[in-house]
C-alpha atoms as a PDB file:
ATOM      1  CA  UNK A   1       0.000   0.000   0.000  1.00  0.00           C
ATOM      2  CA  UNK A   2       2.812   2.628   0.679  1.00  0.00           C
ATOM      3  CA  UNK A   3       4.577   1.927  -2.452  1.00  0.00           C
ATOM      4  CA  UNK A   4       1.375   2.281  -4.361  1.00  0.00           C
ATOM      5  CA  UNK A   5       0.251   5.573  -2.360  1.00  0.00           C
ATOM      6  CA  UNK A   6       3.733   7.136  -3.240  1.00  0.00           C
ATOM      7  CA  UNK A   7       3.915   6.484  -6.703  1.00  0.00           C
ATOM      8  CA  UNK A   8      -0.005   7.873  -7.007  1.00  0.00           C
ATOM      9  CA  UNK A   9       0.562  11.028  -5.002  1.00  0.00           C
ATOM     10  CA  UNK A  10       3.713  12.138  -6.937  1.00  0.00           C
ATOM     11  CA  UNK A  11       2.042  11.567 -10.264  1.00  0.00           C
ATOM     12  CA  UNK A  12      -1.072  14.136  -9.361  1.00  0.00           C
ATOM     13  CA  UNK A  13       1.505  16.517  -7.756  1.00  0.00           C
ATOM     14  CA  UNK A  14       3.468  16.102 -10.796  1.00  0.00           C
ATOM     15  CA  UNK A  15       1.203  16.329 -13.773  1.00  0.00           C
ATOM     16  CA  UNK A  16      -2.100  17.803 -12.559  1.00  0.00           C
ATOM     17  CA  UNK A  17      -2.791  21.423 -12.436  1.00  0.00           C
ATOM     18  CA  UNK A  18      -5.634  23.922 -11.852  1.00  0.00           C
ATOM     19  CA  UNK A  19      -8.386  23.832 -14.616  1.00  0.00           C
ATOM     20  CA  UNK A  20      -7.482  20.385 -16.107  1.00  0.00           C
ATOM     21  CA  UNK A  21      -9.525  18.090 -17.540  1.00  0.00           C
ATOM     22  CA  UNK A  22      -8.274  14.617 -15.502  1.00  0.00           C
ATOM     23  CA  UNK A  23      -9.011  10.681 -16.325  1.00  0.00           C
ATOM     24  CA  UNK A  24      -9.738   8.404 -13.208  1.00  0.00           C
ATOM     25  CA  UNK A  25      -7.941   5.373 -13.327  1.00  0.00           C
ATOM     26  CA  UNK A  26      -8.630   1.925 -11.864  1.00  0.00           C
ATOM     27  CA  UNK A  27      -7.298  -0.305  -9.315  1.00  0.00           C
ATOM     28  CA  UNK A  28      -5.612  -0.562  -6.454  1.00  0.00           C
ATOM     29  CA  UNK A  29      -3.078   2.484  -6.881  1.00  0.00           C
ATOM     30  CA  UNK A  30      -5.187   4.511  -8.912  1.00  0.00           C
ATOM     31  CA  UNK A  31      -7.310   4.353  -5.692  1.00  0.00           C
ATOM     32  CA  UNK A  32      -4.581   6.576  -3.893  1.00  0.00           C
ATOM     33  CA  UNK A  33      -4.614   9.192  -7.269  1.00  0.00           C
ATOM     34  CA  UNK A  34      -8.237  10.056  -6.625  1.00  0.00           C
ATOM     35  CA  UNK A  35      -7.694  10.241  -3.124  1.00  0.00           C
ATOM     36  CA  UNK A  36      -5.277  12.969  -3.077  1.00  0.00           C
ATOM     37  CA  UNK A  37      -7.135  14.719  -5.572  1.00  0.00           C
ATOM     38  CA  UNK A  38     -10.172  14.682  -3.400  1.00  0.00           C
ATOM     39  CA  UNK A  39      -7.696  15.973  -1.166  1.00  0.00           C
ATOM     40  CA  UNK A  40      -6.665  18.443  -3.194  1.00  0.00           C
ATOM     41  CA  UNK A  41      -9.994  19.484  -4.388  1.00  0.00           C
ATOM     42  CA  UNK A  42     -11.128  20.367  -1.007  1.00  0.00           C
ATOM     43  CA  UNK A  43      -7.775  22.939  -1.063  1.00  0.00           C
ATOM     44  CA  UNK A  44      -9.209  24.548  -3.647  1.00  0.00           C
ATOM     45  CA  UNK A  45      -7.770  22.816  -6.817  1.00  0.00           C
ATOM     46  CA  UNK A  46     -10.511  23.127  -9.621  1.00  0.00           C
ATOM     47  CA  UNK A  47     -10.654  20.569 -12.048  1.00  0.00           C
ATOM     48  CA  UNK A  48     -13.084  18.042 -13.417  1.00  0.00           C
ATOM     49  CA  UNK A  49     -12.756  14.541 -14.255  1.00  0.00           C
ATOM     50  CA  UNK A  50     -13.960  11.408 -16.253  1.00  0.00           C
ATOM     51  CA  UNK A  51     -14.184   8.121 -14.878  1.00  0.00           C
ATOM     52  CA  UNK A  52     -12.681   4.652 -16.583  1.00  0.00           C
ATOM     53  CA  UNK A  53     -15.629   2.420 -13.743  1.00  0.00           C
ATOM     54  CA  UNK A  54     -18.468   2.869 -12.152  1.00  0.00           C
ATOM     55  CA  UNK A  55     -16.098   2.309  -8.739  1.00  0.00           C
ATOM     56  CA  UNK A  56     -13.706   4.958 -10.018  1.00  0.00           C
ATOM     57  CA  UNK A  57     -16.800   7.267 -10.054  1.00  0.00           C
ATOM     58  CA  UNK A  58     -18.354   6.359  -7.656  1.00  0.00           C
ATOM     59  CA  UNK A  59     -15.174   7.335  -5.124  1.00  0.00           C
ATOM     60  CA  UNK A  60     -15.063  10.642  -6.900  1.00  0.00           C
ATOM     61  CA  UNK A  61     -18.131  11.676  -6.672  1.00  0.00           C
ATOM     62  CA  UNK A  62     -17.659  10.882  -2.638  1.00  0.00           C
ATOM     63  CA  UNK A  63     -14.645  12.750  -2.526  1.00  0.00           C
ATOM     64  CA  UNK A  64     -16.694  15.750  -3.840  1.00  0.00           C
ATOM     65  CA  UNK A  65     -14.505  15.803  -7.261  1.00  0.00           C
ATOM     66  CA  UNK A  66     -16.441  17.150 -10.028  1.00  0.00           C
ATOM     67  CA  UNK A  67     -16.910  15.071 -12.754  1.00  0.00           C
ATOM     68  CA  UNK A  68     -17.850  15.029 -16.906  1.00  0.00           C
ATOM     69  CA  UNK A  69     -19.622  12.593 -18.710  1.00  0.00           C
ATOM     70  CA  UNK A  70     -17.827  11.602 -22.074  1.00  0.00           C
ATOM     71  CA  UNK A  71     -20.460  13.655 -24.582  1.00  0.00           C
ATOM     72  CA  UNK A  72     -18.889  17.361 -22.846  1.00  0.00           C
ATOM     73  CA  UNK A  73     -15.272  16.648 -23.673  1.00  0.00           C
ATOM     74  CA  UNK A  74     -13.049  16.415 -26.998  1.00  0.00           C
ATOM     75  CA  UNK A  75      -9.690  15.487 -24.670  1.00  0.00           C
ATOM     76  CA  UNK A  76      -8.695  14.875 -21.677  1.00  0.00           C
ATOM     77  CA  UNK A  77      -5.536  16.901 -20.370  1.00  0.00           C
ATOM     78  CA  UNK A  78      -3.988  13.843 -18.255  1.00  0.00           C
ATOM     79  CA  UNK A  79      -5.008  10.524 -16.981  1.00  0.00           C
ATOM     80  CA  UNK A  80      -3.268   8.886 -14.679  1.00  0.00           C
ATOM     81  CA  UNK A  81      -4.142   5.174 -14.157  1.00  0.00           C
ATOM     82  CA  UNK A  82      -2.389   1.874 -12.921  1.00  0.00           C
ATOM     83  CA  UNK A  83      -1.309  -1.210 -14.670  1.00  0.00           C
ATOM     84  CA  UNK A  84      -0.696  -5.086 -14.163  1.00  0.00           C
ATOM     85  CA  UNK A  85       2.524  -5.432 -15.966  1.00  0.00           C
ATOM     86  CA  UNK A  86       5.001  -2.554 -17.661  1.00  0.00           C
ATOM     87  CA  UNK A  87       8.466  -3.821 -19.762  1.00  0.00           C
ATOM     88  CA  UNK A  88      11.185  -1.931 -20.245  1.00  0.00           C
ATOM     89  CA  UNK A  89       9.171  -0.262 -23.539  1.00  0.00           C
ATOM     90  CA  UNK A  90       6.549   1.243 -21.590  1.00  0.00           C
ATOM     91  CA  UNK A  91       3.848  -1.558 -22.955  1.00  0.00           C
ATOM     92  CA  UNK A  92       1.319  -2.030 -20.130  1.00  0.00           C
ATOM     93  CA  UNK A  93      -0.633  -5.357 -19.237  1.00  0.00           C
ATOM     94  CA  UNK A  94      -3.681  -3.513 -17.913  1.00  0.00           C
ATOM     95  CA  UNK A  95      -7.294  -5.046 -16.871  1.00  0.00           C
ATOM     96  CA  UNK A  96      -6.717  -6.810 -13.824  1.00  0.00           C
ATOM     97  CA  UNK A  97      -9.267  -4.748 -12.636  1.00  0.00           C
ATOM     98  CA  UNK A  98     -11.698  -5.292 -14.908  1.00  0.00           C
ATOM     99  CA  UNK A  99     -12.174  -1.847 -16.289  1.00  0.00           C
ATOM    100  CA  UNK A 100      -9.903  -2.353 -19.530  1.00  0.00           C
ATOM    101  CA  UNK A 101     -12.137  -1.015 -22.436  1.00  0.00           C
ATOM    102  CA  UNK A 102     -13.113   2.149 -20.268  1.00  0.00           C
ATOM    103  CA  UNK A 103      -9.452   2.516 -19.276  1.00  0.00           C
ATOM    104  CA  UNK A 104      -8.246   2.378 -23.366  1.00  0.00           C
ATOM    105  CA  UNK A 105     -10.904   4.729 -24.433  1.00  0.00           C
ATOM    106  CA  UNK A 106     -10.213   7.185 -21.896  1.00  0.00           C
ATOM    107  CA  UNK A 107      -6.578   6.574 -22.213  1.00  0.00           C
ATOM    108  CA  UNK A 108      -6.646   7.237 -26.216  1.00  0.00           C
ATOM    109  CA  UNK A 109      -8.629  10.403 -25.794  1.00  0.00           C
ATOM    110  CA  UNK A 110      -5.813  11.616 -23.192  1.00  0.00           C
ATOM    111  CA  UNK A 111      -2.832  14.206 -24.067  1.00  0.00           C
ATOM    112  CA  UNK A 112      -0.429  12.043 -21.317  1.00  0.00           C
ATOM    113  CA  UNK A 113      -1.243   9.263 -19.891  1.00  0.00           C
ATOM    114  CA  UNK A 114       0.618   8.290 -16.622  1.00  0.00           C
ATOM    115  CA  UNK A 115       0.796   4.897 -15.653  1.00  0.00           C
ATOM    116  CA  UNK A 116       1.359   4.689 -11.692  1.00  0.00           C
ATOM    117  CA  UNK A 117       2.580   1.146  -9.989  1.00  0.00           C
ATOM    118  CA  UNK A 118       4.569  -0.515  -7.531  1.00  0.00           C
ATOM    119  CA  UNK A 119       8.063  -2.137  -8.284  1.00  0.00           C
ATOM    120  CA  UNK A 120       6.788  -5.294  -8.368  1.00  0.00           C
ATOM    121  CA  UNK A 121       4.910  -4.389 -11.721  1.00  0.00           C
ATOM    122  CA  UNK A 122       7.884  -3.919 -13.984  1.00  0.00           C
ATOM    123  CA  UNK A 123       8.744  -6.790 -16.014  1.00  0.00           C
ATOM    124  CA  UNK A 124      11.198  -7.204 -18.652  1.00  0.00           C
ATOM    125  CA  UNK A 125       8.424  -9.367 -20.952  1.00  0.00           C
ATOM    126  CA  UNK A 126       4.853  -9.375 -20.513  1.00  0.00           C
ATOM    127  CA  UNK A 127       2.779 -12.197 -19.917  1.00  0.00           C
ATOM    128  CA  UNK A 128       3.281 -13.729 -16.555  1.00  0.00           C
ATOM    129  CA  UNK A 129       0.108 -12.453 -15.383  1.00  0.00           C
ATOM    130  CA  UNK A 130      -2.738 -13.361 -17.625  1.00  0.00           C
ATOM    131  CA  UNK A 131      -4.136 -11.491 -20.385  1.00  0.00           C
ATOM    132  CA  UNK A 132      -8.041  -9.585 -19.769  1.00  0.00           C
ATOM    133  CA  UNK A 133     -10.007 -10.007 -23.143  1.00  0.00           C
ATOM    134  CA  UNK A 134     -13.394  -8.406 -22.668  1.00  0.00           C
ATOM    135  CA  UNK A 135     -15.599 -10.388 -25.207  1.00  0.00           C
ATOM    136  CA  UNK A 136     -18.878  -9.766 -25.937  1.00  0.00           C
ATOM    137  CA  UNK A 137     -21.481 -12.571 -24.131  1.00  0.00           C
ATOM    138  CA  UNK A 138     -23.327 -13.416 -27.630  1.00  0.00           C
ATOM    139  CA  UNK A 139     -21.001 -16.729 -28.621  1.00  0.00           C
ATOM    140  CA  UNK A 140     -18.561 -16.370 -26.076  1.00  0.00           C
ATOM    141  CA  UNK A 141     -17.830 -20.029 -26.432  1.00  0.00           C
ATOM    142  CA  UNK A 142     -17.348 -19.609 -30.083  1.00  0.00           C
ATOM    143  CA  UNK A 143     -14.469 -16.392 -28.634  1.00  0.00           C
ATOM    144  CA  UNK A 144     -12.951 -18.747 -26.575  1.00  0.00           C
ATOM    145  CA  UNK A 145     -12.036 -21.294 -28.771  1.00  0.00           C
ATOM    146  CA  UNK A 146     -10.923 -18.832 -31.416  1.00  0.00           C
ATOM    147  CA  UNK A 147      -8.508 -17.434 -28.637  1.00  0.00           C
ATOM    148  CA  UNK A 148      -7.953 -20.399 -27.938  1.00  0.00           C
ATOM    149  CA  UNK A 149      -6.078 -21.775 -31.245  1.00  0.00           C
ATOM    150  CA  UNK A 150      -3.969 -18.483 -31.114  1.00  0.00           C
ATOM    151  CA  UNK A 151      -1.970 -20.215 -28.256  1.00  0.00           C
ATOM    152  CA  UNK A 152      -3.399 -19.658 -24.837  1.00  0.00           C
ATOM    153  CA  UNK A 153      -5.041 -20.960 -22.299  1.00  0.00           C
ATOM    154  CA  UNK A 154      -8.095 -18.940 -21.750  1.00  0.00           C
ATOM    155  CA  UNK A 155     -10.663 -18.717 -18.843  1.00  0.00           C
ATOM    156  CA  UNK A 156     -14.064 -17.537 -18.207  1.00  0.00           C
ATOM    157  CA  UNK A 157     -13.398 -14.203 -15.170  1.00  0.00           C
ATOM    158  CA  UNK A 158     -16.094 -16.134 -12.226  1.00  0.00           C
ATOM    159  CA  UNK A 159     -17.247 -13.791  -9.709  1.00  0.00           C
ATOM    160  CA  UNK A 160     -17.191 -15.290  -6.098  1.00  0.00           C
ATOM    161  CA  UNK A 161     -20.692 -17.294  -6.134  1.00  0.00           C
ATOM    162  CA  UNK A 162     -19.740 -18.918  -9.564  1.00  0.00           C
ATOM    163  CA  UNK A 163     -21.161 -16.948 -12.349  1.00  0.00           C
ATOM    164  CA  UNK A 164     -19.193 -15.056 -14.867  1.00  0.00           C
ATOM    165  CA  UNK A 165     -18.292 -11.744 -14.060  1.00  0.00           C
ATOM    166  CA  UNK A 166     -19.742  -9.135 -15.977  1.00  0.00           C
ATOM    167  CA  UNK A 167     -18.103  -5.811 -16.874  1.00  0.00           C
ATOM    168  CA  UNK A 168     -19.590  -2.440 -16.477  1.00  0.00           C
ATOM    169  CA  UNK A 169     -20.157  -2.093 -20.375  1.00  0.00           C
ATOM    170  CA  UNK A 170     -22.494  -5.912 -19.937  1.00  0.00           C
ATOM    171  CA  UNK A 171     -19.453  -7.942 -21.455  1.00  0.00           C
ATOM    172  CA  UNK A 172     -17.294 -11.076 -20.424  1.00  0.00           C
ATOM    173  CA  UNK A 173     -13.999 -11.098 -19.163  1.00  0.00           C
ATOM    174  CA  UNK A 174     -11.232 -13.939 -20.288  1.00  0.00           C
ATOM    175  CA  UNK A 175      -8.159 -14.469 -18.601  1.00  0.00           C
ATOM    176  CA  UNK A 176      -5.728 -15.442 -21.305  1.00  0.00           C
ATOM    177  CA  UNK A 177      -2.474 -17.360 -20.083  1.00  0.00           C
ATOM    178  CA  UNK A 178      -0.315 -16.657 -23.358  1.00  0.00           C
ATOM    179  CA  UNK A 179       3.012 -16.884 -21.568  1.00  0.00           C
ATOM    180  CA  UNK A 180       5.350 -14.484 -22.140  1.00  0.00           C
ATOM    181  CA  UNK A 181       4.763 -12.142 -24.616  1.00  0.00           C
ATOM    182  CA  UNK A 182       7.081 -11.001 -26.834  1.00  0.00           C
ATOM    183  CA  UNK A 183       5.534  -9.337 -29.641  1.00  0.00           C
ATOM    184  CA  UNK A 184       2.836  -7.532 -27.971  1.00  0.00           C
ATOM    185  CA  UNK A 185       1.890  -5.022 -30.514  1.00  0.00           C
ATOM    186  CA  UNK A 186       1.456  -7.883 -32.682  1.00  0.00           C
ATOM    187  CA  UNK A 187      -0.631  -9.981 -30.448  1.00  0.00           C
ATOM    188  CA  UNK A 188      -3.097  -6.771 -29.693  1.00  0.00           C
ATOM    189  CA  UNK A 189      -3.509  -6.679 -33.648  1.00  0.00           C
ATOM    190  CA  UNK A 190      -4.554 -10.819 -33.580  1.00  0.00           C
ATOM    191  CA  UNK A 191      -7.032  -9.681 -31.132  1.00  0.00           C
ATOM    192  CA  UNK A 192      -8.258  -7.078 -32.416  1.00  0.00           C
ATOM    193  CA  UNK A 193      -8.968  -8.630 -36.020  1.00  0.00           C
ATOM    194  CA  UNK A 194     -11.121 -11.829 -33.809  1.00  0.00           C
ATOM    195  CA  UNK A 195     -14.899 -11.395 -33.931  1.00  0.00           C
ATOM    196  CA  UNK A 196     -16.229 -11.354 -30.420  1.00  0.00           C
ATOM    197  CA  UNK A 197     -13.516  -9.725 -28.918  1.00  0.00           C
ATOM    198  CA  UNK A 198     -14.378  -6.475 -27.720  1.00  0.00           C
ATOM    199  CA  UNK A 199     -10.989  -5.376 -26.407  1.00  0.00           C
ATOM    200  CA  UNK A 200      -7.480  -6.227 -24.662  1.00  0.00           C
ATOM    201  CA  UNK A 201      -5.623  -5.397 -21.796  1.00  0.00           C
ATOM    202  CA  UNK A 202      -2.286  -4.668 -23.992  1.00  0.00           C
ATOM    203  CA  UNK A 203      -1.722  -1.437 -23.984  1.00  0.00           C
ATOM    204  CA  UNK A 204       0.729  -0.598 -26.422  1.00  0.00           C
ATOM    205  CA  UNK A 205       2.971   2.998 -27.188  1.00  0.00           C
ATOM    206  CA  UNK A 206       0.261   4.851 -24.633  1.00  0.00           C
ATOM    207  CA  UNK A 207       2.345   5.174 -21.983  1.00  0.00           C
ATOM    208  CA  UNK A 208       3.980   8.970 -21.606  1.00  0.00           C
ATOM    209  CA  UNK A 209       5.491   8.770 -17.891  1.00  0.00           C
ATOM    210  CA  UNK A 210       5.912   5.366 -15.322  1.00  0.00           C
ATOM    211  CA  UNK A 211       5.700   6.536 -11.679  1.00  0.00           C
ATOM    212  CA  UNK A 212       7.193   3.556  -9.393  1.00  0.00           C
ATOM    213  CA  UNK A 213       6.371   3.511  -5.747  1.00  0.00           C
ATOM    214  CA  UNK A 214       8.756   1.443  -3.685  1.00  0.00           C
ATOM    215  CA  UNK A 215       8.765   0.461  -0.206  1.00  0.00           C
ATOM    216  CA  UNK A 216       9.505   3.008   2.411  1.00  0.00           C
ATOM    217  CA  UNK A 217       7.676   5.585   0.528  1.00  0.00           C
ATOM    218  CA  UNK A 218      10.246   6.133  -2.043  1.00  0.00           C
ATOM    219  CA  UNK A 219       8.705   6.993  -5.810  1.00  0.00           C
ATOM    220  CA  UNK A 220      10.569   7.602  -9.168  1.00  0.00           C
ATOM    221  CA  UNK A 221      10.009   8.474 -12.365  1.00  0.00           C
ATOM    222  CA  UNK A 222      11.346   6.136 -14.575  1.00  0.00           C
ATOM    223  CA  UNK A 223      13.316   6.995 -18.242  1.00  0.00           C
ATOM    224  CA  UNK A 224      12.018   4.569 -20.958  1.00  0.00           C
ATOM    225  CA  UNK A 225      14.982   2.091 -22.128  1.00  0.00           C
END
């Protein structure tokens, strides 16, 4: 949690400023982000925001931080967000959350995204921690077999009584156990060309700053190799 909470709280101190337009993240160390902007809201910082979840909103709106639905904005100034798995190249491994399709759309429509997370999260290849595919329920079966023959072992996301765990946009998650990954831009194209599958957590060349929050408090920002 410290790690997490320092790498969050230097990112908004960092790259958020009066009058911006700011993307909510989701997760565990985006959690801290919103927090201190709450925090820093109540200061006096004006700024409004868009949510990737229902969650991420949810806290916001809490917190008291002003918020824009998608139909009032063209771009968003910065979004600062968290991720499963970032290699040396900045490519993310993003979803574990659940929230991956509202995270990329946000994240596209964003002058600088910032990707906050805690040493543990940088990798040298991706693919250690499964893959999110959000596929759309209509033939899922038909999804996961197609996936399937691409070289992975994919799963059905079950909530904790069982049944499949639907996202906030009505979809299916997959986790998809590739291995490591070592053409990643590649693999998001595969996916993206499959019919049923709505979108990945690979989130390639969108990365503009890496924020790492180690234990004791200490947070960098990293150079991109």
């Amino acid at each position: 949690m410290e790690a997490k909470k320092a790498a969050a709280e230097l990112a908004v101190e960092r790259s958020v400023q009066d009058g911006m337009i700011v993307g909510l993240g989701t997760g565990s160390t985006a959690y801290w982000a919103i927090q201190k902007l709450g925090e820093l809201v109540r200061q006096g910082l004006r700024i409004q925001t868009v949510a990737t979840s229902v969650a991420s909103e949810e806290l916001a709106r809490s917190l008291g931080i002003p918020q824009l639905v998608t139909a009032d904005i063209t771009e968003i100034d910065v979004t600062i967000d968290g991720a499963d798995e970032v290699d040396p190249q900045w490519n993310l491994m993003k979803g574990g959350g659940g929230a991956l399709l509202r995270e990329k759309i946000v994240a596209c429509a964003s002058r600088k995204l910032v990707i906050v997370v805690d040493e543990g999260k940088l990798v040298q290849q991706l693919g250690a921690f499964p893959l999110p595919v959000e596929i759309v329920k209509f033939g899922w079966e038909l999804t996961l077999r197609k996936l399937r023959a691409m070289g992975c072992e994919p799963a059905l996301r079950l909530a904790a009584d069982g049944q499949p765990v639907v996202t906030d946009n009505g979809n299916y998650l997959l986790h998809c156990r590739f291995g490591a990954i070592a053409q990643p831009a590649e693999l998001q194209a595969a996916l993206q060309g499959t019919p049923g599958v709505v979108e990945s957590g690979l989130f390639i060349g969108l990365a503009r700053e890496v924020i790492v929050g180690y234990t004791g408090g200490k947070a960098v920002s990293l150079v991109r190799a």
